[in-house]
C-alpha atoms as a PDB file:
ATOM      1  CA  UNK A   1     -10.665   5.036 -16.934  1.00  0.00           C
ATOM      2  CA  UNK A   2      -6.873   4.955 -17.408  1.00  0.00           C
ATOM      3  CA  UNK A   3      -5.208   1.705 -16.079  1.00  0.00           C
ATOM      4  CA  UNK A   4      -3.253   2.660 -13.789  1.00  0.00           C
ATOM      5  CA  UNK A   5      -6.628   3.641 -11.662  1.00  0.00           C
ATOM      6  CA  UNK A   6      -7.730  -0.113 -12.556  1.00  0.00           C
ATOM      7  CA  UNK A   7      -4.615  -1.145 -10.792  1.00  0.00           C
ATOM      8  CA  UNK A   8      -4.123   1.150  -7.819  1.00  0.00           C
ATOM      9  CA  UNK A   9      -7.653   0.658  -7.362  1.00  0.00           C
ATOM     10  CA  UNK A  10      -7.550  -2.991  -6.674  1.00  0.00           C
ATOM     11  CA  UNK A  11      -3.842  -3.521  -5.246  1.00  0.00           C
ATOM     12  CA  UNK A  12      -2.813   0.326  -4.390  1.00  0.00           C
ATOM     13  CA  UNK A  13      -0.732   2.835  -6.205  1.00  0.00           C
ATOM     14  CA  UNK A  14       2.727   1.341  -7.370  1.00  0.00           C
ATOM     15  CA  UNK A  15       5.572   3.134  -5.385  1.00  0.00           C
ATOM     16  CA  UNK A  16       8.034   1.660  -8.552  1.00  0.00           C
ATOM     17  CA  UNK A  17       7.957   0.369 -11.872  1.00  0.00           C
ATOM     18  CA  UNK A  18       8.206  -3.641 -10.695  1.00  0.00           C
ATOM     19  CA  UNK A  19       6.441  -3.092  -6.653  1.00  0.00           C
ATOM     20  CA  UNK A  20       3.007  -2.369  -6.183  1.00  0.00           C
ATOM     21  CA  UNK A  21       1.352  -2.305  -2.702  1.00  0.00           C
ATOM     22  CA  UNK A  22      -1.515  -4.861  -1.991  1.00  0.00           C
ATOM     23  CA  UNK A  23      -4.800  -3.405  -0.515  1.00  0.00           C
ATOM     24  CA  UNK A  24      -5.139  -5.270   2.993  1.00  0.00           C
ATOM     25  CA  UNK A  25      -8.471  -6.977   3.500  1.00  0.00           C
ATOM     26  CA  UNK A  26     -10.002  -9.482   5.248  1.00  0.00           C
ATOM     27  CA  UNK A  27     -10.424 -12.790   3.668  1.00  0.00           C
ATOM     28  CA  UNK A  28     -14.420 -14.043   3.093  1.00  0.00           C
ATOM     29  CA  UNK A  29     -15.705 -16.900   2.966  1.00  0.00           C
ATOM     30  CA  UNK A  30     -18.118 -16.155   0.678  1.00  0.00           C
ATOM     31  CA  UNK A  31     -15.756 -15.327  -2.273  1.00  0.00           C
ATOM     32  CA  UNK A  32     -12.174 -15.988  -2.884  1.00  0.00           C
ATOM     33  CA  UNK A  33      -9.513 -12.937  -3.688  1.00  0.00           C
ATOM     34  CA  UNK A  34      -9.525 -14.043  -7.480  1.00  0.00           C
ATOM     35  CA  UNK A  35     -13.675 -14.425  -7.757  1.00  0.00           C
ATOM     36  CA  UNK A  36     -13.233 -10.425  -5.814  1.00  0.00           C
ATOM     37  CA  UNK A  37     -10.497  -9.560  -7.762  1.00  0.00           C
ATOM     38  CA  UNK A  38     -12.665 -10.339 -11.047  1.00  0.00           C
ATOM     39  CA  UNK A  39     -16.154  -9.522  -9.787  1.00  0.00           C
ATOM     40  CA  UNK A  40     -15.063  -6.022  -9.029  1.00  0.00           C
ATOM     41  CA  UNK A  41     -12.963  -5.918 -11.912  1.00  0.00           C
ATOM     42  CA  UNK A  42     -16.340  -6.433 -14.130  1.00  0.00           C
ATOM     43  CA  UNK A  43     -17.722  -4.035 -12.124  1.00  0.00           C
ATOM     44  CA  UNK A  44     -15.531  -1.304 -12.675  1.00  0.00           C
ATOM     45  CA  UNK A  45     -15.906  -1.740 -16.500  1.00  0.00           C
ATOM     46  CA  UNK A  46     -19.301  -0.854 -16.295  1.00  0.00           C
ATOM     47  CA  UNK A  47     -19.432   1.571 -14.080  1.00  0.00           C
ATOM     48  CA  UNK A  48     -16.196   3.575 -14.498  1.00  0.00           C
ATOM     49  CA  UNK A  49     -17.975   6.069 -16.843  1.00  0.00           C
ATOM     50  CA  UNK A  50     -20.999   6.672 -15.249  1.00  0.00           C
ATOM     51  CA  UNK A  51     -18.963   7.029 -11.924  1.00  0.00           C
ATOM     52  CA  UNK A  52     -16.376   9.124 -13.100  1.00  0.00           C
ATOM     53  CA  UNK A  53     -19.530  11.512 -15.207  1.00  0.00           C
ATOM     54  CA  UNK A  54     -21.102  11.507 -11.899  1.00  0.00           C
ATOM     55  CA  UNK A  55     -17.702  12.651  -9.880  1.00  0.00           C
ATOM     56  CA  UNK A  56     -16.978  15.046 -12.588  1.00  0.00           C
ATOM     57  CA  UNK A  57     -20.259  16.941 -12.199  1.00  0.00           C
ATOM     58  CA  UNK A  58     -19.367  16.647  -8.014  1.00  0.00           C
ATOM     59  CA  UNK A  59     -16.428  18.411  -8.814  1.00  0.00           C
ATOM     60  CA  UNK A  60     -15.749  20.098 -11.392  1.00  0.00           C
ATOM     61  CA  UNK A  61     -12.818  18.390 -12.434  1.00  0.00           C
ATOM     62  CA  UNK A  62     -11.328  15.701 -14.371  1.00  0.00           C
ATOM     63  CA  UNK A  63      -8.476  14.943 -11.869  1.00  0.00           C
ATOM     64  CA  UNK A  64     -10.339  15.814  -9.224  1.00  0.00           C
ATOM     65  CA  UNK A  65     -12.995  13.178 -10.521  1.00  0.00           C
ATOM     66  CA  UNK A  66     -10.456  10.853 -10.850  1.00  0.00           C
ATOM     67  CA  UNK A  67      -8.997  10.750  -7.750  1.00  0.00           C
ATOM     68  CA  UNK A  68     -12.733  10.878  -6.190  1.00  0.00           C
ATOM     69  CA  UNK A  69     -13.445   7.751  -8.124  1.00  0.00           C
ATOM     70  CA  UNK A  70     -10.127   6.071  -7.410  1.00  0.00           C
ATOM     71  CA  UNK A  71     -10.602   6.754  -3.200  1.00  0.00           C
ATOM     72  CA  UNK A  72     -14.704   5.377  -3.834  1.00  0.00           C
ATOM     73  CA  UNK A  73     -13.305   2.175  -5.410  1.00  0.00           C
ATOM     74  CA  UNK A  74     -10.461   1.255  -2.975  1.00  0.00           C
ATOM     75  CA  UNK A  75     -13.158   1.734  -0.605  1.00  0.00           C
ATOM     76  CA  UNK A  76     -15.880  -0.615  -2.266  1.00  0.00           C
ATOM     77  CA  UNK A  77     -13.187  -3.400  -2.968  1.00  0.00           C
ATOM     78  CA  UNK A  78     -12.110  -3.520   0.810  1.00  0.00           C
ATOM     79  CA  UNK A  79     -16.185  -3.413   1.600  1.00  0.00           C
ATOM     80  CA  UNK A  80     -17.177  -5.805  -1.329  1.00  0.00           C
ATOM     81  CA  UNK A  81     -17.947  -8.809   0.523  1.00  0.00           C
ATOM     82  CA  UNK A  82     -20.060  -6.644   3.271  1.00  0.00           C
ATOM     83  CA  UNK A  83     -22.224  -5.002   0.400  1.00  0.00           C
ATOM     84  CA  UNK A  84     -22.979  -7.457  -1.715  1.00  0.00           C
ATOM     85  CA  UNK A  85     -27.088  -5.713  -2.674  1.00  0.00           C
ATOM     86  CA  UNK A  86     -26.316  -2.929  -4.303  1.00  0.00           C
ATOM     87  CA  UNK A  87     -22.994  -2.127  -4.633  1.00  0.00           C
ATOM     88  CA  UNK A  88     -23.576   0.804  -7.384  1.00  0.00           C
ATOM     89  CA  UNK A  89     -25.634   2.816  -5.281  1.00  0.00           C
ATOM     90  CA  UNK A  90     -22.505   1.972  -2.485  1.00  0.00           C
ATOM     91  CA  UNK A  91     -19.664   3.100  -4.296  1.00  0.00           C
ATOM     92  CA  UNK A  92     -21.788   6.318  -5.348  1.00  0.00           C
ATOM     93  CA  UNK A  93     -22.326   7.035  -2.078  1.00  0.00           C
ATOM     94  CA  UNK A  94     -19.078   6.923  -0.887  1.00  0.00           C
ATOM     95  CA  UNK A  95     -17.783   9.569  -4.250  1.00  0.00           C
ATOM     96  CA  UNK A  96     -20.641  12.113  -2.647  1.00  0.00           C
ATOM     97  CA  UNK A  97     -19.339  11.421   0.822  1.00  0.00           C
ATOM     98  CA  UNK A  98     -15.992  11.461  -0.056  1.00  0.00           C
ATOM     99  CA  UNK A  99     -16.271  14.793  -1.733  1.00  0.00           C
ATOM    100  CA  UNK A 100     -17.900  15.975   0.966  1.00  0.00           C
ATOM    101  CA  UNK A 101     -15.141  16.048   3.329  1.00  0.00           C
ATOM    102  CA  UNK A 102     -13.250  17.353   0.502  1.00  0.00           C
ATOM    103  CA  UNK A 103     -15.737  20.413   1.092  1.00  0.00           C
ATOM    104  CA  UNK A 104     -15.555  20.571   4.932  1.00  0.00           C
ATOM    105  CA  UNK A 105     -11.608  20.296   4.020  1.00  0.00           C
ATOM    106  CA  UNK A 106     -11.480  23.334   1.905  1.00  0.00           C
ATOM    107  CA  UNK A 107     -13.855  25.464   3.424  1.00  0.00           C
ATOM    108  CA  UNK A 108     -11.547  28.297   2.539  1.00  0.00           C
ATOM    109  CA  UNK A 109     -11.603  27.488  -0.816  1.00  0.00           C
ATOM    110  CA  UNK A 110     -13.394  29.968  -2.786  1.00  0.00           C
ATOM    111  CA  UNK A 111     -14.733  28.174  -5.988  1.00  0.00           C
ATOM    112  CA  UNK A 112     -14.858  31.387  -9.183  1.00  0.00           C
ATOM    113  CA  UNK A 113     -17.903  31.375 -11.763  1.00  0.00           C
ATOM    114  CA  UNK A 114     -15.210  33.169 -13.624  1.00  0.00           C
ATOM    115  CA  UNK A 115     -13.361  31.523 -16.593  1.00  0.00           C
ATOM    116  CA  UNK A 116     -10.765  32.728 -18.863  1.00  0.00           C
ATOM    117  CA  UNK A 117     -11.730  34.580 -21.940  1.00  0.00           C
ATOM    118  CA  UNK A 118     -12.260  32.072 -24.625  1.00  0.00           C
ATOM    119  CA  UNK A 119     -12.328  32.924 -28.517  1.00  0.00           C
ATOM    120  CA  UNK A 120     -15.528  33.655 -30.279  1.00  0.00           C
ATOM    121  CA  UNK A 121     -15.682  30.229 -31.983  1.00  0.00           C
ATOM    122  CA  UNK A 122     -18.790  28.006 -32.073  1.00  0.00           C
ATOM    123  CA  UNK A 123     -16.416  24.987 -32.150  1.00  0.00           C
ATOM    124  CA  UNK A 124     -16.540  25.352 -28.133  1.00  0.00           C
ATOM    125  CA  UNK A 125     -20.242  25.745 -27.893  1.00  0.00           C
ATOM    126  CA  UNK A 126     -20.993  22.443 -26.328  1.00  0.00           C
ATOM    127  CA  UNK A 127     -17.986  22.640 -23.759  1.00  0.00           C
ATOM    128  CA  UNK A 128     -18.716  26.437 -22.987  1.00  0.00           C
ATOM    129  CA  UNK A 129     -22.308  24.994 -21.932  1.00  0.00           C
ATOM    130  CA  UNK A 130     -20.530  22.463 -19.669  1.00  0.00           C
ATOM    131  CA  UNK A 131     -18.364  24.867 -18.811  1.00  0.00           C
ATOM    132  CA  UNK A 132     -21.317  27.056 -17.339  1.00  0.00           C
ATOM    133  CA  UNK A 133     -22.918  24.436 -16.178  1.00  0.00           C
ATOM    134  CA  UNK A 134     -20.144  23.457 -13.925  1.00  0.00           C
ATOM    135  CA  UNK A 135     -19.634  26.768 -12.699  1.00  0.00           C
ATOM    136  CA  UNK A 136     -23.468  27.195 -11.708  1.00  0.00           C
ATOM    137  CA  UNK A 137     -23.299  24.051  -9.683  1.00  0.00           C
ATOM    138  CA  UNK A 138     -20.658  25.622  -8.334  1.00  0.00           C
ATOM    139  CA  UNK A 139     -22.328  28.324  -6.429  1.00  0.00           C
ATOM    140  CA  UNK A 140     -25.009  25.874  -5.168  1.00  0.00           C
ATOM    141  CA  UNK A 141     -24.345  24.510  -1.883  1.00  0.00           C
ATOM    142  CA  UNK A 142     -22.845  21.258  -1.351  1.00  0.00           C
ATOM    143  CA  UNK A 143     -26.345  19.846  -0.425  1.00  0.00           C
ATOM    144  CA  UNK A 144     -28.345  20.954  -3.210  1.00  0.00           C
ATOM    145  CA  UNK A 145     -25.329  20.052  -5.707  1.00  0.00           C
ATOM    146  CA  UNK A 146     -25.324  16.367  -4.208  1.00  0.00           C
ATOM    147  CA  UNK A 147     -28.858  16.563  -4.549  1.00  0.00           C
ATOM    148  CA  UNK A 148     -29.613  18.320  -8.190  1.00  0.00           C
ATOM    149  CA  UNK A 149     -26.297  15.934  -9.178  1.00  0.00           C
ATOM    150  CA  UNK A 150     -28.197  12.669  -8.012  1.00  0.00           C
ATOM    151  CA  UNK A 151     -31.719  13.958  -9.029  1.00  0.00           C
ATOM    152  CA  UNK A 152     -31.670  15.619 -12.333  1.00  0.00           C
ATOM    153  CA  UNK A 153     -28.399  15.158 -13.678  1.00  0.00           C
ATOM    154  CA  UNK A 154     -27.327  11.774 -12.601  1.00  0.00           C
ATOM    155  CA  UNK A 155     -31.121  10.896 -13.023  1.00  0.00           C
ATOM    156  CA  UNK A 156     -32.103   8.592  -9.653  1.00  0.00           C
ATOM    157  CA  UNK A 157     -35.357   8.736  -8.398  1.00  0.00           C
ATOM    158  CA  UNK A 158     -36.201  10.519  -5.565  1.00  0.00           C
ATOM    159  CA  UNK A 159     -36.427   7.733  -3.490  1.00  0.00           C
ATOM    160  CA  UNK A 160     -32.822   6.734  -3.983  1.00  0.00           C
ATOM    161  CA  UNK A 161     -31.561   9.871  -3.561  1.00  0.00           C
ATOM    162  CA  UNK A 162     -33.301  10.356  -0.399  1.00  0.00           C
ATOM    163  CA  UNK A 163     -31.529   6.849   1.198  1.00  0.00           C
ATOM    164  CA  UNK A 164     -28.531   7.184  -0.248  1.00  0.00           C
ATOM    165  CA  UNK A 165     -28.414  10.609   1.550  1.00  0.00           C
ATOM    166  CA  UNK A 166     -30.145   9.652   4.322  1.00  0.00           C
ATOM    167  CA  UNK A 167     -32.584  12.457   4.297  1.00  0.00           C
ATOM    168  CA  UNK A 168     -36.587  12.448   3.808  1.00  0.00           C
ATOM    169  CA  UNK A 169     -37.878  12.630   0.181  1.00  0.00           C
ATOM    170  CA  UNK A 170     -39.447  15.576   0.969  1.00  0.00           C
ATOM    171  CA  UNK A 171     -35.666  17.423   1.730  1.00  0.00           C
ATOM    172  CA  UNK A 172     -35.003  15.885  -1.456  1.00  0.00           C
ATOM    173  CA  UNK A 173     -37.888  17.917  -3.173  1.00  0.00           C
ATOM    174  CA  UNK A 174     -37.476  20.410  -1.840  1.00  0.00           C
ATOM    175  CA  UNK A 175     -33.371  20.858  -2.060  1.00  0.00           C
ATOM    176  CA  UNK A 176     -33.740  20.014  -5.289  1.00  0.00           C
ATOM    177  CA  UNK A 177     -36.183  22.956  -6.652  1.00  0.00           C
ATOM    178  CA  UNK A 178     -34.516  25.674  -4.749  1.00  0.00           C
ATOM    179  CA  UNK A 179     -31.175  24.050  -6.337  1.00  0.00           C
ATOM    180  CA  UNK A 180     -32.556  23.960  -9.647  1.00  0.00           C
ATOM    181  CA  UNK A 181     -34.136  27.463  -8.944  1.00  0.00           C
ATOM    182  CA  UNK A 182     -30.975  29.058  -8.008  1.00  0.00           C
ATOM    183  CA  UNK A 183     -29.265  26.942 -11.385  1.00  0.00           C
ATOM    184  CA  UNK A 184     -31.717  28.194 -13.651  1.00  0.00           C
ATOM    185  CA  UNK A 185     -30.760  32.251 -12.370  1.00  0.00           C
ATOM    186  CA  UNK A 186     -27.211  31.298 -12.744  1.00  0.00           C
ATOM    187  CA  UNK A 187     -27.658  30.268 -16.358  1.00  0.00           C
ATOM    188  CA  UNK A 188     -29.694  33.123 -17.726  1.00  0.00           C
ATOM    189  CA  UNK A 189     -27.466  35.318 -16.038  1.00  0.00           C
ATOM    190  CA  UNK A 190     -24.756  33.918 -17.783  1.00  0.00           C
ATOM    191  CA  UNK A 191     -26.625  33.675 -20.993  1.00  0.00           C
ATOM    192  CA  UNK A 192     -27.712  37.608 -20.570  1.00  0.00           C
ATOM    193  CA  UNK A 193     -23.922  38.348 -19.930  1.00  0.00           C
ATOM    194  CA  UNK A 194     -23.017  36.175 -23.276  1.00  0.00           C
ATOM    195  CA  UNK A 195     -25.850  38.259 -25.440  1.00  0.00           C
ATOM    196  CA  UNK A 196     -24.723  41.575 -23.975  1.00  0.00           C
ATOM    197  CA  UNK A 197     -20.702  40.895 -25.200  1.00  0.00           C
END
């Protein structure tokens, strides 16, 4: 994760080169700002990837990913003292309902399985297949994505999925196979369309 999301994560974006803004929160007395400061400064280092893999498949984007993690983490900091049990499965929960409202935002957004022509090299194999796999979570729903995202490509059990949600395991289930149903037509629809070029 590029610094300056370390930093405007824990004190705010800078507005200039020598003023930054300090995120307001409440003072605990369980932890001082400088144990906070460094606890979630640790915790950022090893989660930053998996977060930001996690956002990326959400989205769809790497800025977009970004800026999902980046609003997830100013949000855990000012919470950190409040969830102090699993704070992972917090901050996670926050990206998927933070990019929810991004959905219910942009409802007139109309997301394209359509990319730009690309040429015939095998060099791009393994970022055409993310490619298509992006674009095939695309057309899912934003339910089933959050769900085949924390199921099968995130990898959390069931379980976990179903209370970070807040749904039954059995909406997980079953979300999940229609999503990875509807996935696996998108895919060899693609790959028919690649064989017939």
């Amino acid at each position: 994760m590029p610094n300056f999301l370390v930093h405007d994560a824990v004190h705010g974006p800078a507005r200039g080169p020598d003023e930054t803004i300090d995120v307001v929160v409440g003072r605990s007395d369980r932890t001082s700002r400088a144990q906070r400061d460094e606890q979630f400064t640790a915790f950022m280092a090893a989660h930053q990837d998996h977060l930001l893999h996690t956002a990326w498949l959400l989205t769809g984007d790497a800025h977009r990913a970004e800026e999902l993690v980046q609003q997830a983490l100013v949000r855990t900091y000012s919470s950190w003292d409040r969830v102090s049990t699993d704070r992972l499965a917090y901050t996670r929960r926050t990206l998927v309902n933070l990019r929810v409202d991004t959905w219910r935002r942009r409802r007139r957004e109309v997301l394209t399985s359509e990319l730009p022509e690309r040429g015939g090299d095998d060099a791009h194999a393994p970022t055409d297949d993310r490619d298509q796999l992006v674009r095939a979570l695309a057309l899912l729903s934003p339910r089933q994505r959050r769900i085949v995202v924390l199921r099968h490509l995130v990898g959390l059990p069931e379980a976990e999925v179903a209370a970070e949600l807040g749904v039954s395991v059995g909406t997980v289930k079953s979300t999940a196979s229609r999503g990875l149903q509807r996935l696996r037509e998108s895919l060899n629809e693609a790959a028919v369309s690649e064989e017939s070029r």
